[in-house]
Protein backbone atom coordinates (compact mmCIF):
# COMPACT_ATOMS: atom_id res chain seq x y z
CA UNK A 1 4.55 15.19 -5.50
CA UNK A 2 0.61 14.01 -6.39
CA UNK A 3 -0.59 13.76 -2.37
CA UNK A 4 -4.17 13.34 -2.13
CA UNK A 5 -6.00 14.04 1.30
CA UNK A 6 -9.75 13.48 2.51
CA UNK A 7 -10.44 12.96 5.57
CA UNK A 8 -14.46 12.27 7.43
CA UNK A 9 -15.99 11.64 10.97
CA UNK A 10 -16.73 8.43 12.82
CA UNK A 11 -20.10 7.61 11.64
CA UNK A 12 -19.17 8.29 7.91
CA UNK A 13 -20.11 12.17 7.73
CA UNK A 14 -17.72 13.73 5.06
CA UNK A 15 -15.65 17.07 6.42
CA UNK A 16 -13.27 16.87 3.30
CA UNK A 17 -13.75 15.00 -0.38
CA UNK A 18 -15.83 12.32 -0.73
CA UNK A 19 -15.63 8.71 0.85
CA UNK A 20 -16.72 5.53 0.72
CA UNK A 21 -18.80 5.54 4.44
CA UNK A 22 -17.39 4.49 7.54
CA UNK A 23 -13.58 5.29 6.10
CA UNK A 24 -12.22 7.59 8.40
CA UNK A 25 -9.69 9.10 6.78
CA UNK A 26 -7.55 8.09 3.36
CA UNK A 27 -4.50 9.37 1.73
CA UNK A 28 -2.99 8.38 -1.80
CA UNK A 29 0.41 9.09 -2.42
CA UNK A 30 3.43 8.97 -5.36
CA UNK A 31 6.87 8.55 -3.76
CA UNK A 32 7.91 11.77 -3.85
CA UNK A 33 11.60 10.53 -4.03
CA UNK A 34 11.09 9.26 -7.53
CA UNK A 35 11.77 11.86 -9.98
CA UNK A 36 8.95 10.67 -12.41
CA UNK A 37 6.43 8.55 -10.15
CA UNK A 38 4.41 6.05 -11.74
CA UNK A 39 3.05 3.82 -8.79
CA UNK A 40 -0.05 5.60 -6.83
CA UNK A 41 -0.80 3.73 -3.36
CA UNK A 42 -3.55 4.39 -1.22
CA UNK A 43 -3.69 3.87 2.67
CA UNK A 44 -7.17 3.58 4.43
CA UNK A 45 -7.47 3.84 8.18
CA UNK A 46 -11.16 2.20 8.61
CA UNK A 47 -13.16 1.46 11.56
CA UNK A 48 -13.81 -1.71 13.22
CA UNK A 49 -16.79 -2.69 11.69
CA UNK A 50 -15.13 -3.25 8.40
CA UNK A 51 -12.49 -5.43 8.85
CA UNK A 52 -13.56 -8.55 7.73
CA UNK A 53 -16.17 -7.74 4.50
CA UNK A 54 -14.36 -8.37 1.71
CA UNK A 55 -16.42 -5.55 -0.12
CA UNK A 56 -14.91 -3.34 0.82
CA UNK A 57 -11.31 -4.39 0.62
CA UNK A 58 -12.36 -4.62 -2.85
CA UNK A 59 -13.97 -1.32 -3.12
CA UNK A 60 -10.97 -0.01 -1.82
CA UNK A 61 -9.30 -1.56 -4.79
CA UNK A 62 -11.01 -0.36 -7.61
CA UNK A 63 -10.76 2.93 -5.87
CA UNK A 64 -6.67 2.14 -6.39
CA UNK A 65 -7.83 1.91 -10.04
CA UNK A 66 -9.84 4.46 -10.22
CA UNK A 67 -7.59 7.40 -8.60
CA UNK A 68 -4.00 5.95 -11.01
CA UNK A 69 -6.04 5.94 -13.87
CA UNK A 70 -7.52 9.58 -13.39
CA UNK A 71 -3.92 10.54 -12.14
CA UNK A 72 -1.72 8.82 -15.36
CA UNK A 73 -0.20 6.58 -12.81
CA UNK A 74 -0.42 2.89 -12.42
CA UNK A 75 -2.45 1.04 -9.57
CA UNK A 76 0.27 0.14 -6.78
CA UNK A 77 -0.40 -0.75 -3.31
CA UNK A 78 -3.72 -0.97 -0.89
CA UNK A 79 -2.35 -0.06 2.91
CA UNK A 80 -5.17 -0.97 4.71
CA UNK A 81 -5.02 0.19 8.46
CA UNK A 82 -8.22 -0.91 11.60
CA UNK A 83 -9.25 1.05 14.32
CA UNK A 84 -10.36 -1.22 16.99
CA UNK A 85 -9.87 -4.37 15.18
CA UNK A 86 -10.60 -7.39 17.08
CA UNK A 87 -12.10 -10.69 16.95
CA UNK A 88 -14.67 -12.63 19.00
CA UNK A 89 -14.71 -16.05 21.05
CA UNK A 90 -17.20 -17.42 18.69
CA UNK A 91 -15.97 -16.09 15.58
CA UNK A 92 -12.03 -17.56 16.50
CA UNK A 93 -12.60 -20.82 14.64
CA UNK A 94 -14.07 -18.62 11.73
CA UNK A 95 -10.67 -16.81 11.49
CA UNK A 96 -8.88 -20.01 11.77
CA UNK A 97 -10.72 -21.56 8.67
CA UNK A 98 -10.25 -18.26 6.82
CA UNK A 99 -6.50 -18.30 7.91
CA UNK A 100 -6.08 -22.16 6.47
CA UNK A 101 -7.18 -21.36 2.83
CA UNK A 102 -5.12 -21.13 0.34
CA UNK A 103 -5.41 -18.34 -2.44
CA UNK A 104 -6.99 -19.16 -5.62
CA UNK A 105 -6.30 -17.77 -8.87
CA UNK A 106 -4.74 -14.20 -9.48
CA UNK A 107 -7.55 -12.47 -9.68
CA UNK A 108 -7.65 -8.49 -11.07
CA UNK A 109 -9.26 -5.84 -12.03
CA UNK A 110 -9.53 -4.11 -15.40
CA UNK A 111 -11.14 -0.69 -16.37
CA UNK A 112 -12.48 -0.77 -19.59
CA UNK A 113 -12.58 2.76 -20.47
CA UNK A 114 -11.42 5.93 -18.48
CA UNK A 115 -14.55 9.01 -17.79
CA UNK A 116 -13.77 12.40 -18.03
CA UNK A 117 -13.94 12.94 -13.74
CA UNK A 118 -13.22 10.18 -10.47
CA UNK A 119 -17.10 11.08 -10.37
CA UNK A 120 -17.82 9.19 -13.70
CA UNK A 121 -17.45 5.71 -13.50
CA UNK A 122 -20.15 3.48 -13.70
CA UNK A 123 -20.16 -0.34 -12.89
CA UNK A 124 -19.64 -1.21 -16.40
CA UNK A 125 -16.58 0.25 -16.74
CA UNK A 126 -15.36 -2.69 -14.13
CA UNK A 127 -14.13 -6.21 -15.06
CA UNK A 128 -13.00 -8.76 -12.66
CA UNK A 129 -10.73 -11.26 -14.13
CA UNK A 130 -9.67 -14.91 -12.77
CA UNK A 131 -11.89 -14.10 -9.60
CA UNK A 132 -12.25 -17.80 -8.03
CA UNK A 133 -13.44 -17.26 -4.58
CA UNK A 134 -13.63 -19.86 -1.73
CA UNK A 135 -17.14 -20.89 -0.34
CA UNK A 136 -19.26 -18.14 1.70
CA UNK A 137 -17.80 -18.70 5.46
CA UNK A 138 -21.33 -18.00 7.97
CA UNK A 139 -20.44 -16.03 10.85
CA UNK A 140 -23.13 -15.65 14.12
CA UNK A 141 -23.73 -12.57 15.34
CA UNK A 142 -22.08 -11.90 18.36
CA UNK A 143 -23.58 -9.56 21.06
């Protein structure tokens, strides 16, 4: 069974691997069930500050990529899990609009080549196909 484990502190300090900051702790997995797994999925447990920046969701993703590719598996799923999650009075009708759109496109990403080490990929080896976002949605700070 591949089973990869890092784990790091609250305020993004790394105790094991390396991390994207503010992830608390990740894990990415084969089934173990399958005799010859070909599906790696990764499940993030973030804090609450970064629940809503797209980003990272797509960091996340390319880290999907990333770990399959170094691992001779294939992408499979993003579990994404919030500590803390929660959403403000002001920012409701935010969610709402967010909520109401529809998806656009399929979009997906490509590595172009595949570096020796997880440690040596560089933006070019990125492509991001059929990527049609929505219009930038504003939020107010809330205090």
């Amino acid at each position: 069974m591949l089973c990869l484990k890092t784990a790091a502190s609250y305020n993004g300090a790394v105790t094991h691997g390396t991390l994207p900051e503010r992830i608390i702790a990740s894990e990415a997995f084969a089934d173990p069930t399958v005799p010859d797994p070909t599906w790696l999925t990764l499940a993030i447990n973030a804090d609450e500050r970064d629940h809503t920046k797209a980003f990272n969701a797509f960091s996340a993703a390319m880290l999907v990529h990333m770990l399959a590719q170094q691992c001779d598996l294939l992408p499979g799923e993003l579990v994404w899990s919030g500590g803390d999650a929660h959403v403000y009075l002001n920012h409701e009708h935010l969610v709402r609009e967010q909520l109401a759109r529809e998806p656009r496109g399929h979009p997906r990403i490509e590595l172009l080549r595949r570096p020796p080490s997880i440690f040596d990929y560089a933006i070019d080896d990125f492509r991001v196909v059929d990527y049609d976002p929505h219009p930038h949605i504003a939020a107010p700070v809330a205090v």
